[in-house]
PDB file of N, CA and C in Angstrom:
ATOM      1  N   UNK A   1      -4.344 -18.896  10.133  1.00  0.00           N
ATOM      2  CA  UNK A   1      -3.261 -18.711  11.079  1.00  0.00           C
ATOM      3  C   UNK A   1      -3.806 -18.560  12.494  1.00  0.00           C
ATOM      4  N   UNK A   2      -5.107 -17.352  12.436  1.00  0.00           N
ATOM      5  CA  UNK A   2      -5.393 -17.501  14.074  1.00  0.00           C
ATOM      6  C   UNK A   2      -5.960 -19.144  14.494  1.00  0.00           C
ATOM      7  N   UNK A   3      -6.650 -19.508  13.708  1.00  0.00           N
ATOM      8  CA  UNK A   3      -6.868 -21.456  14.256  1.00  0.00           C
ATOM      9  C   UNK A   3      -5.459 -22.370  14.292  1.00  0.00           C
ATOM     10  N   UNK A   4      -4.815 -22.273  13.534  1.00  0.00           N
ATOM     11  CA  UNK A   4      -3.577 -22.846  13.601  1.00  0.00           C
ATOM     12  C   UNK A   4      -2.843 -22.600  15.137  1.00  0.00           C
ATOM     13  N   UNK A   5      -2.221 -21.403  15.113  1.00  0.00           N
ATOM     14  CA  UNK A   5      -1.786 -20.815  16.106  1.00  0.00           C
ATOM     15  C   UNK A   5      -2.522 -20.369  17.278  1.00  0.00           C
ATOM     16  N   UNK A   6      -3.003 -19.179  16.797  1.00  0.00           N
ATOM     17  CA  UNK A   6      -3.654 -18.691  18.383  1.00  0.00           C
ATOM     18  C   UNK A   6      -4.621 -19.490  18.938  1.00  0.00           C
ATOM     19  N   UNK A   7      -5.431 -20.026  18.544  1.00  0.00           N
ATOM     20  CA  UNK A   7      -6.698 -20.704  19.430  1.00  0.00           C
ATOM     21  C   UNK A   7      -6.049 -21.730  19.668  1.00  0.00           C
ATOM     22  N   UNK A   8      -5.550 -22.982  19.066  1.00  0.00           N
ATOM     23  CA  UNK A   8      -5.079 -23.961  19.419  1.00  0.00           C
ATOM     24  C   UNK A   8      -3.982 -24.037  20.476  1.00  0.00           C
ATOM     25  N   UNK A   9      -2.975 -22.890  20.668  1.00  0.00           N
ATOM     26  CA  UNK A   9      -1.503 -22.659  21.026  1.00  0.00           C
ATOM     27  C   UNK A   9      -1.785 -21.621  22.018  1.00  0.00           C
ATOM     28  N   UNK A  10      -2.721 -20.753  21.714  1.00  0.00           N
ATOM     29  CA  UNK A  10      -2.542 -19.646  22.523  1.00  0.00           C
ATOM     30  C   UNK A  10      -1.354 -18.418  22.035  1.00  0.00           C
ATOM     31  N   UNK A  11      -0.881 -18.939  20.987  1.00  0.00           N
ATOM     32  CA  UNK A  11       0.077 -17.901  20.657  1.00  0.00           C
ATOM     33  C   UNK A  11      -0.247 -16.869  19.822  1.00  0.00           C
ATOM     34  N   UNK A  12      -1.312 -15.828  20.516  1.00  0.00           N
ATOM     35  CA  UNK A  12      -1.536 -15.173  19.629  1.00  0.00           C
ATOM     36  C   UNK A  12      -0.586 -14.315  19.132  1.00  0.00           C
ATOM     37  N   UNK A  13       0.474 -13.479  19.790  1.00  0.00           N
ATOM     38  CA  UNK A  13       1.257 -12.462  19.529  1.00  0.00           C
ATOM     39  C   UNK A  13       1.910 -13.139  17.989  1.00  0.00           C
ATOM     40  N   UNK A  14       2.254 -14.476  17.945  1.00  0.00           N
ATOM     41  CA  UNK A  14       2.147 -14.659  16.693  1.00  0.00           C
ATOM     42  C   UNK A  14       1.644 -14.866  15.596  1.00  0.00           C
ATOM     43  N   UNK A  15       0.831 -15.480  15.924  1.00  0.00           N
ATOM     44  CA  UNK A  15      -0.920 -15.308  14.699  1.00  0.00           C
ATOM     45  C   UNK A  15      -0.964 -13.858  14.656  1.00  0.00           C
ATOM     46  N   UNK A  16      -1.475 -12.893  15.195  1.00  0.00           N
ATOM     47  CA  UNK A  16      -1.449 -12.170  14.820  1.00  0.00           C
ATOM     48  C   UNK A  16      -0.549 -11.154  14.298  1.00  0.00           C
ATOM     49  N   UNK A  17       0.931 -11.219  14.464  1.00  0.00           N
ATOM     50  CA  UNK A  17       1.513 -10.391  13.920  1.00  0.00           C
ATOM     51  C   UNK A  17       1.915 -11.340  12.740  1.00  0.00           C
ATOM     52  N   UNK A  18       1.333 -12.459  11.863  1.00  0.00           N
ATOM     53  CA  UNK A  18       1.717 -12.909  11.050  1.00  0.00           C
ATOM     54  C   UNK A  18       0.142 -12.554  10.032  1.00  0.00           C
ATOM     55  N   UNK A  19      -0.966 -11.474  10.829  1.00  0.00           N
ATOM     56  CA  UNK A  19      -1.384 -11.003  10.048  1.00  0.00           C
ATOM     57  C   UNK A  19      -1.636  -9.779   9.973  1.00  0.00           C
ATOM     58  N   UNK A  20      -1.805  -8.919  11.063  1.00  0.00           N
ATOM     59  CA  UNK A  20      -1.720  -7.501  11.420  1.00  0.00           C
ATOM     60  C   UNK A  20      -0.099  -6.893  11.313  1.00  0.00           C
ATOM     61  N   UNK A  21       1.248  -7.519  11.064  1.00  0.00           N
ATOM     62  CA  UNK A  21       2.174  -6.475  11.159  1.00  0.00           C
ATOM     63  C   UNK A  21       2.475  -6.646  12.550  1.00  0.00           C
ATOM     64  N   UNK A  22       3.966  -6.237  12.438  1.00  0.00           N
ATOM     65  CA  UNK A  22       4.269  -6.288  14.176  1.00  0.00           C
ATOM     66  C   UNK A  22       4.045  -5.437  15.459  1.00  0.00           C
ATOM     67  N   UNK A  23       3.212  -4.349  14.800  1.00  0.00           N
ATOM     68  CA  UNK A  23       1.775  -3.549  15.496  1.00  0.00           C
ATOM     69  C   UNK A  23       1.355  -4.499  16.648  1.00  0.00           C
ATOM     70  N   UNK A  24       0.883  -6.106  15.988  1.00  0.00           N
ATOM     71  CA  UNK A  24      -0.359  -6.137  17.198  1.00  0.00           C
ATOM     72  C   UNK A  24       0.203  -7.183  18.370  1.00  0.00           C
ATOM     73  N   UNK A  25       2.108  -7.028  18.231  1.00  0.00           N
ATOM     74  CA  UNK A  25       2.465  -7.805  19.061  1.00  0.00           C
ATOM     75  C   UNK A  25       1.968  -6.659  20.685  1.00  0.00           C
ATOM     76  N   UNK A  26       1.860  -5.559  20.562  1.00  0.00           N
ATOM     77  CA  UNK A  26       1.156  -4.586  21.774  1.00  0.00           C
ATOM     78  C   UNK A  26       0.021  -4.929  22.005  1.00  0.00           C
ATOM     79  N   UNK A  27      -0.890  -5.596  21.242  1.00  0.00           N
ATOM     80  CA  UNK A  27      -2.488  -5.798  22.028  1.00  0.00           C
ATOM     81  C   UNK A  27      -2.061  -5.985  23.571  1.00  0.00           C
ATOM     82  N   UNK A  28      -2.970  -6.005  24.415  1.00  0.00           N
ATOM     83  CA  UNK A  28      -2.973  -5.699  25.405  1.00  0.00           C
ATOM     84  C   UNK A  28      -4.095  -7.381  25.854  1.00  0.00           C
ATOM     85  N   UNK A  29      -3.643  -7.793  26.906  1.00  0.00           N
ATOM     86  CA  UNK A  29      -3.669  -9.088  27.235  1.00  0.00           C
ATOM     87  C   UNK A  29      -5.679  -9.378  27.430  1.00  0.00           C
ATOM     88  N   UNK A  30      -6.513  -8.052  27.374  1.00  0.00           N
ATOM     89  CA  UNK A  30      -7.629  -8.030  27.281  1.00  0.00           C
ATOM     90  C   UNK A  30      -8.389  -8.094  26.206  1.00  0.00           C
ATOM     91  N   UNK A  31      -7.485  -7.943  25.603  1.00  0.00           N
ATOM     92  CA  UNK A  31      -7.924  -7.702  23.993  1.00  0.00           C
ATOM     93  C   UNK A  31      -7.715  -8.752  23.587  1.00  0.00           C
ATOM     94  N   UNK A  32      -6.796  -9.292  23.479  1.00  0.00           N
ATOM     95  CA  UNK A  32      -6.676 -11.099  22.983  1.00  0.00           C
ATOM     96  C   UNK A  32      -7.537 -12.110  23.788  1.00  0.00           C
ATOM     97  N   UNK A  33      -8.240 -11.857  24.773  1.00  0.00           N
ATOM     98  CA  UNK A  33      -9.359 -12.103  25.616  1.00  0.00           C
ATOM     99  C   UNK A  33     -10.564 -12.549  24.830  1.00  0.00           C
ATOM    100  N   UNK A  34     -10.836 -11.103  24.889  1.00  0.00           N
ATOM    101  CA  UNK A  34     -12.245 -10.685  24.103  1.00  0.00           C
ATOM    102  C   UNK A  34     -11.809 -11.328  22.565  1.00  0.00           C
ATOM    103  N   UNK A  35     -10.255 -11.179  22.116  1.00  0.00           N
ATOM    104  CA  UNK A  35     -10.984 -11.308  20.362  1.00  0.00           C
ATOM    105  C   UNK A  35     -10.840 -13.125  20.318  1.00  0.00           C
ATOM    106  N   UNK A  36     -10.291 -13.852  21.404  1.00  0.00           N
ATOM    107  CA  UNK A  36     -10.004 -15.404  21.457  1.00  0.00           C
ATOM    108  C   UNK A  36     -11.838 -15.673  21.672  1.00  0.00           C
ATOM    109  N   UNK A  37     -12.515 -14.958  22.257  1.00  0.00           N
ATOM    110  CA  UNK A  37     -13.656 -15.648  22.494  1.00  0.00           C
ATOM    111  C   UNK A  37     -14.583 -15.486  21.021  1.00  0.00           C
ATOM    112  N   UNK A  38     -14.132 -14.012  20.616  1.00  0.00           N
ATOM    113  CA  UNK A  38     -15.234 -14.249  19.724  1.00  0.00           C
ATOM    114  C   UNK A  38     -14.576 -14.964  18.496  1.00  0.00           C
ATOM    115  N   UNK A  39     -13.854 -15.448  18.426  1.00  0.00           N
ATOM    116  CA  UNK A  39     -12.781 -16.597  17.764  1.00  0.00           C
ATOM    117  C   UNK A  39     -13.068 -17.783  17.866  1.00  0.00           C
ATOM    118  N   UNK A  40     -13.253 -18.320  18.940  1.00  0.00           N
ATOM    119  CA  UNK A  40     -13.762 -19.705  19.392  1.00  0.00           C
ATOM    120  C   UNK A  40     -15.117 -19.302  19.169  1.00  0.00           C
ATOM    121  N   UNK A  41     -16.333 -18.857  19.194  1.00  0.00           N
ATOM    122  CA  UNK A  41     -17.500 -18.399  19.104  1.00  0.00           C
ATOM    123  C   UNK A  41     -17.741 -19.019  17.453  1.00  0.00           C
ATOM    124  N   UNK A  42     -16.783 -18.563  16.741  1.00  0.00           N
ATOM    125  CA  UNK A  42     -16.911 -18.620  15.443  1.00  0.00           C
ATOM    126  C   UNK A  42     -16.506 -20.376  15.289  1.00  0.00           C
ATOM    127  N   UNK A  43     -15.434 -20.214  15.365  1.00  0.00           N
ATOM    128  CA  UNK A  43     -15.145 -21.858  15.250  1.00  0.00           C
ATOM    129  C   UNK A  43     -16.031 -22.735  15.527  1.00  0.00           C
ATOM    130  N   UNK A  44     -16.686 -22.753  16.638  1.00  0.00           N
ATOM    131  CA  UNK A  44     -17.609 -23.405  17.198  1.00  0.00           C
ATOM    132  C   UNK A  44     -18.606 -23.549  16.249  1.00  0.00           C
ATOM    133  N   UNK A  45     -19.037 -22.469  15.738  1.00  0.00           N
ATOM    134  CA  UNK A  45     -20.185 -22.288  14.520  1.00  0.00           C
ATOM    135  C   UNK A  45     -20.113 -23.279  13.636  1.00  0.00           C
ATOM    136  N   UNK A  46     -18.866 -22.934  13.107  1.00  0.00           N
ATOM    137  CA  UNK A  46     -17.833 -23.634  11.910  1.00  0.00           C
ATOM    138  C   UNK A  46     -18.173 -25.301  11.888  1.00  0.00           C
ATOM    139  N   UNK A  47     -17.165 -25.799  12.948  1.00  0.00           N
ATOM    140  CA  UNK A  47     -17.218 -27.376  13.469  1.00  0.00           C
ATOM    141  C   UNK A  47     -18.136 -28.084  13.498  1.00  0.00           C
ATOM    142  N   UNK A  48     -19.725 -27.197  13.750  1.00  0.00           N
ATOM    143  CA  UNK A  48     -20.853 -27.621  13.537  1.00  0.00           C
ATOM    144  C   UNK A  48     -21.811 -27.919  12.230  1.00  0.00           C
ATOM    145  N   UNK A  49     -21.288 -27.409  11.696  1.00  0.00           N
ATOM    146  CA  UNK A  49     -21.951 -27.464  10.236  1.00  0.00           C
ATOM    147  C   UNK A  49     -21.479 -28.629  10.090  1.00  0.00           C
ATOM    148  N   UNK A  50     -22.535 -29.154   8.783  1.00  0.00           N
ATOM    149  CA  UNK A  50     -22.426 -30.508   8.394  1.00  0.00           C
ATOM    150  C   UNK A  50     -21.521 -30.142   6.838  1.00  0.00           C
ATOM    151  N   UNK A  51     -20.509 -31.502   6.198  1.00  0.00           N
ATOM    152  CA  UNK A  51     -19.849 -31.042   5.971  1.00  0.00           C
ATOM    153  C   UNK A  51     -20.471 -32.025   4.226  1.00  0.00           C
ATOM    154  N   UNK A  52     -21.210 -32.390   4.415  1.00  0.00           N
ATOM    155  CA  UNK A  52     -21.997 -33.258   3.527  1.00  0.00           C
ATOM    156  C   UNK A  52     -22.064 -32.553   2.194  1.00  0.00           C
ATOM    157  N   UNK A  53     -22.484 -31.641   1.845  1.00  0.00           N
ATOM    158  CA  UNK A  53     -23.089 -31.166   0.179  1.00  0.00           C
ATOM    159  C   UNK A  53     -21.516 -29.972   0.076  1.00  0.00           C
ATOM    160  N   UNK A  54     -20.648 -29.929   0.904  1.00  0.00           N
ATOM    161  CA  UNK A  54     -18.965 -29.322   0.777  1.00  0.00           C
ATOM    162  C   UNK A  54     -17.835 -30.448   0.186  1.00  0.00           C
ATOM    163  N   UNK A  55     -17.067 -29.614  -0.375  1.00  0.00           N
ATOM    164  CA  UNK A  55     -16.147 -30.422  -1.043  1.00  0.00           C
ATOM    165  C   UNK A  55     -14.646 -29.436  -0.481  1.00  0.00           C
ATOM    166  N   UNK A  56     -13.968 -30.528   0.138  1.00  0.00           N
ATOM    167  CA  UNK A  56     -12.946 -29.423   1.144  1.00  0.00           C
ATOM    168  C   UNK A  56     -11.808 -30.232   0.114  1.00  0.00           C
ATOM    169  N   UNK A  57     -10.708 -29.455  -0.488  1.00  0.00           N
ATOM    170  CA  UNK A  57      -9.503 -29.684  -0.726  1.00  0.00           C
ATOM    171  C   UNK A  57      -8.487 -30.353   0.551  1.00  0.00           C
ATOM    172  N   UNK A  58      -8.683 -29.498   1.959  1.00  0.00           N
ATOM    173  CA  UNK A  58      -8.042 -29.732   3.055  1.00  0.00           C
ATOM    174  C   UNK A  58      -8.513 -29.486   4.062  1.00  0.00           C
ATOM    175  N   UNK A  59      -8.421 -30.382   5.027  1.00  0.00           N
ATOM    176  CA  UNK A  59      -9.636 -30.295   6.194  1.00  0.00           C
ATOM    177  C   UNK A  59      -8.878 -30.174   7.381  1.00  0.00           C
TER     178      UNK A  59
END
């Protein structure tokens, strides 16, 4: 959901309250900052791997 939504869309208030509860529609606009980077940080990781000796149902 956060790749679907928030990184792609930017919508985090909904990614995340479609996994935290409607709690984290309050994060605070610094906080979705910091957690989008280390989000993309990860993805980035992700995208890089080779996808060769994996067997993905859905990609």
């Amino acid at each position: 959901m956060l790749y679907l939504k928030g990184i792609s869309t930017n919508d985090f208030p909904t990614a995340l309250s479609a996994i935290l509860g409607e709690s984290a529609k309050g994060l605070s606009a610094s906080t979705i900052t910091r957690l989008k980077s280390v989000w993309q940080d990860e993805y980035n990781q992700w995208r890089r791997q080779s996808l060769r000796s994996k067997e993905y149902a859905y990609l």
